[in-house]
N, C-alpha and C. Protein backbone atom coordinates (compact mmCIF):
# COMPACT_ATOMS: atom_id res chain seq x y z
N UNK A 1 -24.71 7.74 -46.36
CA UNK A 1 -25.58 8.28 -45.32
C UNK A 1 -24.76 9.18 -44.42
N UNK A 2 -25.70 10.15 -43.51
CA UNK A 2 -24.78 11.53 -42.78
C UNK A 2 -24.07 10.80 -41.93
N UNK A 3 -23.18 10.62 -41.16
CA UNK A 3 -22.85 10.25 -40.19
C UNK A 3 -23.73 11.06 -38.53
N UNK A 4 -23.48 10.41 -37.61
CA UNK A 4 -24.51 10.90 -36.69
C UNK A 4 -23.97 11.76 -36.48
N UNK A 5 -24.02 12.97 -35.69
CA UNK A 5 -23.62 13.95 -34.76
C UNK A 5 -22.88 13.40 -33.23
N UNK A 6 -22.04 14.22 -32.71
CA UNK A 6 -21.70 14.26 -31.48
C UNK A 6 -22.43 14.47 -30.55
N UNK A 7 -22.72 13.66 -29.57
CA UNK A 7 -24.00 13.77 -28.33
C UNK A 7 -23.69 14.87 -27.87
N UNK A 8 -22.21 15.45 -27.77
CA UNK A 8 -22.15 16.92 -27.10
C UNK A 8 -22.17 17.75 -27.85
N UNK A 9 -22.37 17.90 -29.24
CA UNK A 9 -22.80 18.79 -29.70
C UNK A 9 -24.33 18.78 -30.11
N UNK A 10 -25.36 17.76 -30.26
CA UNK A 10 -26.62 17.84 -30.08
C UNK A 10 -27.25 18.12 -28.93
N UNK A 11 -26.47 18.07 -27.47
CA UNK A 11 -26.76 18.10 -26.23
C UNK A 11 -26.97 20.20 -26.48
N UNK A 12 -26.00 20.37 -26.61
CA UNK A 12 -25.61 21.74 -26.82
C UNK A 12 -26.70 22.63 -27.42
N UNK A 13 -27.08 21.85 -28.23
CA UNK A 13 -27.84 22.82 -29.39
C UNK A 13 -29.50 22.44 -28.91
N UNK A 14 -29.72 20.51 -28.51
CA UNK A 14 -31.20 20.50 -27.62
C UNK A 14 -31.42 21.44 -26.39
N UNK A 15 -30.12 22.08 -25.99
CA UNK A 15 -30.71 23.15 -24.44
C UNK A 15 -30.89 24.10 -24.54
N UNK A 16 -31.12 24.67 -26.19
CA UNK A 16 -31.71 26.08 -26.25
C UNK A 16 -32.67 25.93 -27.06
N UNK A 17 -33.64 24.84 -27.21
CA UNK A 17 -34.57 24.50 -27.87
C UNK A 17 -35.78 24.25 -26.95
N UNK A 18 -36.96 24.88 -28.08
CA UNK A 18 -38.49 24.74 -27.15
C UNK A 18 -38.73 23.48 -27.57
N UNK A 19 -39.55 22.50 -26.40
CA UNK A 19 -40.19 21.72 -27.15
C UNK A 19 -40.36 20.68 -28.16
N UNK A 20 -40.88 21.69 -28.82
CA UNK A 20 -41.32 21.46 -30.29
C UNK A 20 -40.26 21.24 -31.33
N UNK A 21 -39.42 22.22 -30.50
CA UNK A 21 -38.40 22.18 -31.68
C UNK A 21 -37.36 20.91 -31.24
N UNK A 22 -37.52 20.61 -30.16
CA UNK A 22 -36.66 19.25 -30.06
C UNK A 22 -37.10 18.01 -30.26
N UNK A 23 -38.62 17.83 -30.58
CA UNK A 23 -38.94 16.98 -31.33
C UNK A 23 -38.81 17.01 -32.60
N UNK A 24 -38.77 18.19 -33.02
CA UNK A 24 -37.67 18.00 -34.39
C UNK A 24 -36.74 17.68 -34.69
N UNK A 25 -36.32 18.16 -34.01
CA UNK A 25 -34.08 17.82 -33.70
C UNK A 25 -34.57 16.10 -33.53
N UNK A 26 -35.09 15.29 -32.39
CA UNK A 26 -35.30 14.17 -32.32
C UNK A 26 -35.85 13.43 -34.11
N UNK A 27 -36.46 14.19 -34.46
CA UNK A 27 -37.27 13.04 -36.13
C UNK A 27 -36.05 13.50 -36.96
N UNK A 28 -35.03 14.43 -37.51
CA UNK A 28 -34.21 14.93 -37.95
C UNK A 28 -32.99 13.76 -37.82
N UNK A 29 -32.57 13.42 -36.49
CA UNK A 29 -31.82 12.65 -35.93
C UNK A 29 -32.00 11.32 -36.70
N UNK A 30 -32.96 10.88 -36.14
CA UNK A 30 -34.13 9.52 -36.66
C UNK A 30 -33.32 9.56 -38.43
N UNK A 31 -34.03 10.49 -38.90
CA UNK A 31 -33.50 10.15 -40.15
C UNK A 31 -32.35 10.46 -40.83
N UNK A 32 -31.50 10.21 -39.97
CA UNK A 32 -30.09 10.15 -40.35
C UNK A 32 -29.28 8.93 -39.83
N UNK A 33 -29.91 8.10 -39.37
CA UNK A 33 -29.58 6.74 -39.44
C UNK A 33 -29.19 5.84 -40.85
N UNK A 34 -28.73 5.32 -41.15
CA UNK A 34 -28.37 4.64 -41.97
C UNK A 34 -29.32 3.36 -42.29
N UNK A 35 -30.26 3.22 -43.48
CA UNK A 35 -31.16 2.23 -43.96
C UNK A 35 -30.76 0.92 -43.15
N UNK A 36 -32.11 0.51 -42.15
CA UNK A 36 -32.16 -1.13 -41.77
C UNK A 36 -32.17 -1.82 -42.67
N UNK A 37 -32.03 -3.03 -43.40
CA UNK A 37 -32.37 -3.57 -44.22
C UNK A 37 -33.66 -4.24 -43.47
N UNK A 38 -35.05 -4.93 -44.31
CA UNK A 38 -36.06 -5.42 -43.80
C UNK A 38 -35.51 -6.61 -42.89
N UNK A 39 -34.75 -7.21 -44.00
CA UNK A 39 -34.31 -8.64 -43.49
C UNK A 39 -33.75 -8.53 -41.98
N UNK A 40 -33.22 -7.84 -41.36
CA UNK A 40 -32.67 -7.73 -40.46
C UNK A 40 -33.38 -7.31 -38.55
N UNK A 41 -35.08 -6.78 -39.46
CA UNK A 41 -35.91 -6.87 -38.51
C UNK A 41 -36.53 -7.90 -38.06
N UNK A 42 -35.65 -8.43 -36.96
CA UNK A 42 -36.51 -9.99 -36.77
C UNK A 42 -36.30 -9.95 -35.36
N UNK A 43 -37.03 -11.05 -34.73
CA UNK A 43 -37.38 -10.80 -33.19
C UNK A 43 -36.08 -10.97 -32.15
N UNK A 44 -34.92 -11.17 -33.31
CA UNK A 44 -33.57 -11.01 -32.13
C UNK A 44 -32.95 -10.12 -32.36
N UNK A 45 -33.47 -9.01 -33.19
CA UNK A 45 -32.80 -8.00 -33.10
C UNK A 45 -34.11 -6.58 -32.46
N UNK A 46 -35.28 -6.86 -31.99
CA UNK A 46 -36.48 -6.07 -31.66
C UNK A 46 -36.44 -6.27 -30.22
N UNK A 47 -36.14 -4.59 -30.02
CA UNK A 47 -35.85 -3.77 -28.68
C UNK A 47 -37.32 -4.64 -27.88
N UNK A 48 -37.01 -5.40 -26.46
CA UNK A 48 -38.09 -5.56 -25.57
C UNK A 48 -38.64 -4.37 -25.35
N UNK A 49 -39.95 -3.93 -24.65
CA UNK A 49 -40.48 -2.66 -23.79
C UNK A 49 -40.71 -2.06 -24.68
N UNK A 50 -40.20 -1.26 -25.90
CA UNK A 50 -40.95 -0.14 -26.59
C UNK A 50 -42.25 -0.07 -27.23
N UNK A 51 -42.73 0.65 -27.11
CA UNK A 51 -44.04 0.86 -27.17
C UNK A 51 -44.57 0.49 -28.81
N UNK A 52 -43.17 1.08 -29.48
CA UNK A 52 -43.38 0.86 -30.90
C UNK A 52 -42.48 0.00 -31.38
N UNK A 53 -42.51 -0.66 -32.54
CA UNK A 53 -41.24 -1.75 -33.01
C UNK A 53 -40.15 -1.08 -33.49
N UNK A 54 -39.08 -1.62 -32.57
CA UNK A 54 -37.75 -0.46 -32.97
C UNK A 54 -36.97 -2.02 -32.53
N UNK A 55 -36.09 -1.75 -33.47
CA UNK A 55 -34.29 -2.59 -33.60
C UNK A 55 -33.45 -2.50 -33.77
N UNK A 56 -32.68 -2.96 -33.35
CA UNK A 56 -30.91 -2.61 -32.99
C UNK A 56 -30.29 -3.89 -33.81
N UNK A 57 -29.15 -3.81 -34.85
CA UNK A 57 -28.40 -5.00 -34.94
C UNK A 57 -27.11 -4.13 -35.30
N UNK A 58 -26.12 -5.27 -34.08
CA UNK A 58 -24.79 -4.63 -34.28
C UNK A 58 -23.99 -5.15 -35.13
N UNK A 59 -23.05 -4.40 -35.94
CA UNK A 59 -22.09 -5.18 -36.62
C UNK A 59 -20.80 -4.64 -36.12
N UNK A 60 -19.57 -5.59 -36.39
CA UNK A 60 -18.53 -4.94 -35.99
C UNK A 60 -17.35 -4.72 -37.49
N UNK A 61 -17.04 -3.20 -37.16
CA UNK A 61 -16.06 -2.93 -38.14
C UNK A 61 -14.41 -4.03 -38.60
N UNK A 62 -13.90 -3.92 -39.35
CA UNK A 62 -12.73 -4.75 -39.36
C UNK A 62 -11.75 -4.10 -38.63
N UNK A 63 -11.25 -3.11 -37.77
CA UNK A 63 -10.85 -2.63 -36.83
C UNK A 63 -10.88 -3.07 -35.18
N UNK A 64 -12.20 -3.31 -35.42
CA UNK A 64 -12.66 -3.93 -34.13
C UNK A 64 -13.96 -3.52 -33.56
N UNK A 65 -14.20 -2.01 -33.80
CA UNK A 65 -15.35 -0.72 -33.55
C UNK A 65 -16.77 -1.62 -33.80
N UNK A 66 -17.31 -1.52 -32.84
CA UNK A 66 -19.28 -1.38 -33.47
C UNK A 66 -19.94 -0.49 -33.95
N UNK A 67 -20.61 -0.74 -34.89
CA UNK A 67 -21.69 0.01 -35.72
C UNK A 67 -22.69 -0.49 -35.56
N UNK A 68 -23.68 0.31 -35.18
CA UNK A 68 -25.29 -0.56 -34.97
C UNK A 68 -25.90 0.10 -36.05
N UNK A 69 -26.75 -0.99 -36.37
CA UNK A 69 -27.96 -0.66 -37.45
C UNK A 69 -28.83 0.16 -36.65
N UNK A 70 -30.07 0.93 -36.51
CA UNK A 70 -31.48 0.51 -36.10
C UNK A 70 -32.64 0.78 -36.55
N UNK A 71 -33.64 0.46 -36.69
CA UNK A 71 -34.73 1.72 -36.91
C UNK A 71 -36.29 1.60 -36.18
N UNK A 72 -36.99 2.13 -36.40
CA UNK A 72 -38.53 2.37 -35.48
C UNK A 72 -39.52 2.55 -36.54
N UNK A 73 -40.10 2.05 -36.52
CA UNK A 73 -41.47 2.56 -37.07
C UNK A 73 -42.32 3.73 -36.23
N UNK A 74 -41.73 4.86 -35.57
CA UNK A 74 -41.66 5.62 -35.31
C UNK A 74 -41.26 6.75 -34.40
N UNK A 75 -41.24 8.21 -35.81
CA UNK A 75 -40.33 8.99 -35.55
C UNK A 75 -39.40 9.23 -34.48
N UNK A 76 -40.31 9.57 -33.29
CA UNK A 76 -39.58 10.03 -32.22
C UNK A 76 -39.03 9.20 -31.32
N UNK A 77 -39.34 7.66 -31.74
CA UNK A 77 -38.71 6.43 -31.24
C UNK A 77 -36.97 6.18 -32.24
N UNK A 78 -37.08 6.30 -33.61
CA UNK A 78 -36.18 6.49 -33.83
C UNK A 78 -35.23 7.22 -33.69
N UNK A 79 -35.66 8.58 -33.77
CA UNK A 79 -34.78 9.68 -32.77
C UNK A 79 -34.27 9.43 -31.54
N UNK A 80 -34.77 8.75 -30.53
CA UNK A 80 -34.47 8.12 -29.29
C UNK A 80 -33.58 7.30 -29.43
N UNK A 81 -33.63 6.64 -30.43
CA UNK A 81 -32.09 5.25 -30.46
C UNK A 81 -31.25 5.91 -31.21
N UNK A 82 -31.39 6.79 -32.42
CA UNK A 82 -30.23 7.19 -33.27
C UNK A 82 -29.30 8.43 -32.01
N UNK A 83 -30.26 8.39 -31.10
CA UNK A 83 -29.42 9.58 -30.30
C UNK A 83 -28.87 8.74 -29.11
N UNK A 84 -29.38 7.12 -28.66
CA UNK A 84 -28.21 6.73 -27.89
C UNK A 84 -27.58 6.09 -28.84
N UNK A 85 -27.79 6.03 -30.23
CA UNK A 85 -26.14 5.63 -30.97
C UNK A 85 -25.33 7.00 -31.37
N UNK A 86 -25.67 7.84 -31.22
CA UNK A 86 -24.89 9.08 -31.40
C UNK A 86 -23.56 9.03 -29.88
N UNK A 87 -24.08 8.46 -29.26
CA UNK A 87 -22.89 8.49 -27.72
C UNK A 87 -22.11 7.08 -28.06
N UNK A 88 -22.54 6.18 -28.93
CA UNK A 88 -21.86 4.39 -28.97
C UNK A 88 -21.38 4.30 -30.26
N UNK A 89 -21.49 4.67 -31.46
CA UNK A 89 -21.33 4.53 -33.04
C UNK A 89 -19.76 4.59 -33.07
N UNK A 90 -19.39 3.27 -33.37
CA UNK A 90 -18.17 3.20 -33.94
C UNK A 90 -16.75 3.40 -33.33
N UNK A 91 -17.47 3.15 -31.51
CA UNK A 91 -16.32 3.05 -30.85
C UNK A 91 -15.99 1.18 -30.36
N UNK A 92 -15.25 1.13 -29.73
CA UNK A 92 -14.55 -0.36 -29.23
C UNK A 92 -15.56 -1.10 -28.42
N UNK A 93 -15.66 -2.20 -28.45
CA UNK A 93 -16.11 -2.58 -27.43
C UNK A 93 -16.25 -2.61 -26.36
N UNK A 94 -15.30 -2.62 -25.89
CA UNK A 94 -14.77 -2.89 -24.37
C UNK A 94 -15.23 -1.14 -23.91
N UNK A 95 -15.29 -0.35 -24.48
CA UNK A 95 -15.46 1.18 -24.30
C UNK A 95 -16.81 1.33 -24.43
N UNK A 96 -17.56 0.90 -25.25
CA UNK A 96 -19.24 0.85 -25.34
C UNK A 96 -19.59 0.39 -24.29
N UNK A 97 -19.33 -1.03 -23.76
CA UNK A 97 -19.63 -2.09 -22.45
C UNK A 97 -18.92 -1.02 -20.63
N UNK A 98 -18.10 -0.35 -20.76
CA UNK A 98 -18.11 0.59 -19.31
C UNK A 98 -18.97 1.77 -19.64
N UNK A 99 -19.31 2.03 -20.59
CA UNK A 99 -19.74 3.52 -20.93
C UNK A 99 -21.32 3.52 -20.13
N UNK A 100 -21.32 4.95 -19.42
CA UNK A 100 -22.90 4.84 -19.15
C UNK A 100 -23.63 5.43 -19.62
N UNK A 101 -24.36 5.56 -20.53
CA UNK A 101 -24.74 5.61 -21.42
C UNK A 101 -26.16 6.64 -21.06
N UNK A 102 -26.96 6.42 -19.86
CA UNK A 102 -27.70 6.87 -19.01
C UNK A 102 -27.26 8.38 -18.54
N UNK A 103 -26.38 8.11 -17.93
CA UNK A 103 -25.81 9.60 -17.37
C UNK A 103 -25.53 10.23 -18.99
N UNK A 104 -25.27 9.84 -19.95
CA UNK A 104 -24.65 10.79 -21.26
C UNK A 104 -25.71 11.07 -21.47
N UNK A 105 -26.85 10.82 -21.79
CA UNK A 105 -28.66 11.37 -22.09
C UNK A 105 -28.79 12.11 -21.33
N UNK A 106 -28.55 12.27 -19.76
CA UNK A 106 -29.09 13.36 -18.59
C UNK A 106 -29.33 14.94 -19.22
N UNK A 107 -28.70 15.18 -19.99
CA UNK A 107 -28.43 16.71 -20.11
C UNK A 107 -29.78 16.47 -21.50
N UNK A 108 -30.95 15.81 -21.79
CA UNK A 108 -31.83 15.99 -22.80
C UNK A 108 -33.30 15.65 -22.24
N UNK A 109 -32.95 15.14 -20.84
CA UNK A 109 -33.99 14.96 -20.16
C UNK A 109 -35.24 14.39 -20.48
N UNK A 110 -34.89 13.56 -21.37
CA UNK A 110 -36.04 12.56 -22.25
C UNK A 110 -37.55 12.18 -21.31
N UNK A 111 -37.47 11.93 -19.86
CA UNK A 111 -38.60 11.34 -19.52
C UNK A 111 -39.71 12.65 -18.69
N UNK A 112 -38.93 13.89 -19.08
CA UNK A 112 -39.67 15.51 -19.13
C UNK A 112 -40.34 15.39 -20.43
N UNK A 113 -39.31 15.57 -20.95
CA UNK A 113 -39.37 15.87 -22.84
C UNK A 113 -40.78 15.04 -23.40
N UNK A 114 -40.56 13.69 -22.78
CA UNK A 114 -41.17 12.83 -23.77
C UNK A 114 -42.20 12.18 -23.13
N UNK A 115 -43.12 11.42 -23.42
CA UNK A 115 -44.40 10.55 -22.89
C UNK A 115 -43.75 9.46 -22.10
N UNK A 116 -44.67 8.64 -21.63
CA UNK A 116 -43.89 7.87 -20.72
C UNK A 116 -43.86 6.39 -21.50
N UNK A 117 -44.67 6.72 -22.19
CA UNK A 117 -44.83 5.38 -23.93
C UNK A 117 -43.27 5.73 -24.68
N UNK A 118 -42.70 6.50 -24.73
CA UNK A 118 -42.18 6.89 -25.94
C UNK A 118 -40.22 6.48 -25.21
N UNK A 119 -40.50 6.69 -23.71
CA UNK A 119 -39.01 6.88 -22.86
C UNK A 119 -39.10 5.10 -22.46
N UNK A 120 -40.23 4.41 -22.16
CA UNK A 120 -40.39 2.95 -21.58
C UNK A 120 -39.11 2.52 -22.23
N UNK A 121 -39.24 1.87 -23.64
CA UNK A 121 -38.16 1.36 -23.94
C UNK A 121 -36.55 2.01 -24.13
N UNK A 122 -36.24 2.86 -23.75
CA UNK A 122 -34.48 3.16 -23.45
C UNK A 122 -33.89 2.68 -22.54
N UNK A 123 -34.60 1.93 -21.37
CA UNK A 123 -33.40 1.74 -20.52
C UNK A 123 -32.77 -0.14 -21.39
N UNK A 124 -34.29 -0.63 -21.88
CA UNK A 124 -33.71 -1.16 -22.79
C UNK A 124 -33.08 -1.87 -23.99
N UNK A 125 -33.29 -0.27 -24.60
CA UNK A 125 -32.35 -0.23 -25.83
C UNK A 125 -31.16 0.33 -25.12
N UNK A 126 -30.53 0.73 -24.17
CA UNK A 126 -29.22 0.86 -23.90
C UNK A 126 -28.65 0.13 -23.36
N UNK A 127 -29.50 -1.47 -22.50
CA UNK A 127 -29.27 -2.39 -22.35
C UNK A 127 -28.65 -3.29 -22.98
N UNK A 128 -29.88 -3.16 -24.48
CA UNK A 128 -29.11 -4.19 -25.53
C UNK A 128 -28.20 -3.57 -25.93
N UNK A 129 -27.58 -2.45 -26.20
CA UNK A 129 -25.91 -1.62 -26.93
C UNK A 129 -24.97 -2.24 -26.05
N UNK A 130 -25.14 -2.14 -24.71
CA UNK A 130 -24.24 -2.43 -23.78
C UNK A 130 -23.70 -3.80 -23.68
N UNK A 131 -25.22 -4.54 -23.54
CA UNK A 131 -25.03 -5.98 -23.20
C UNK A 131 -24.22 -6.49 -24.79
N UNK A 132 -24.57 -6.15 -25.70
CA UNK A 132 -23.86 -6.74 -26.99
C UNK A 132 -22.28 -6.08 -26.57
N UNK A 133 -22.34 -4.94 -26.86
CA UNK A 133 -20.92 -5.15 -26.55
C UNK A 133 -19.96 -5.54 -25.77
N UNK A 134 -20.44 -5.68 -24.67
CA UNK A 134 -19.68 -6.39 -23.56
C UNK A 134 -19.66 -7.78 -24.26
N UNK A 135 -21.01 -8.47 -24.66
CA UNK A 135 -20.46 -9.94 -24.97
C UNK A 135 -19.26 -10.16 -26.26
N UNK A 136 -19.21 -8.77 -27.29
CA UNK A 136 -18.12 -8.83 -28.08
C UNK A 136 -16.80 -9.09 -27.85
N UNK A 137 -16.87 -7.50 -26.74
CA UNK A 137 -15.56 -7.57 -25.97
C UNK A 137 -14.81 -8.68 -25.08
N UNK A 138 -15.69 -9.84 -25.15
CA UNK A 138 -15.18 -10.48 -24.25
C UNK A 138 -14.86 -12.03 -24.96
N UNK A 139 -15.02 -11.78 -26.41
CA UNK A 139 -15.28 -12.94 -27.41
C UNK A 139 -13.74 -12.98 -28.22
């Protein structure tokens, strides 16, 4: 599977985009996540608040790094999490858990961009990235 993109280089390329076209860039994103397995959608890994069923499960590399799974049953919800794992994918714990994750989205302006159904659940799905890794980092 692609690996994600750099938030500063999707940041870059969403601020000269209409619209439309960044809801593309957003379903594009989406599907460049790496296959959930079914098994893995279960109610402790399913984001509270989103409007649609979307999940996060983290694993950690043998290095030490997290990798999160996730996916949505839809598009532009998946685009929404594959793009706050585009700022968290495969760094340390302890570096995921200070990171703000909030201010790194500012420059895509999601709750302009997007419905107010579609932005509800990010504060948290960046909750759960955070809160898992902090409890890693501290394990």
């Amino acid at each position: 599977m692609t690996a994600l993109p750099a938030l500063a280089d999707l940041a870059d390329e969403y601020e000269f985009l209409e619209s439309e076209d960044r809801y593309r860039l957003l379903i594009d994103l989406g599907r460049k996540l790496e296959p959930m397995p079914d098994e893995l959608k279960t109610d402790a890994t399913k984001v509270r608040g989103c409007s649609s069923s979307t999940w996060v499960y983290p694993t950690r590399l043998d290095d030490g790094r997290l990798h999160f799974l996730a996916d949505s049953n839809a598009a532009i919800t998946k685009g929404v999490v594959a793009l706050i794992l585009a700022a968290v994918q495969d760094r340390q714990a302890a570096e995921v858990a200070a990171m703000d994750v909030t201010a790194m989205l500012e420059p895509f302006n999601l709750t302009r961009e997007l419905s107010s159904n579609r932005t509800q659940g990010v504060p948290n799905m960046i909750a759960l990235v955070r809160d898992t890794a902090a409890r890693l980092a501290s394990a």
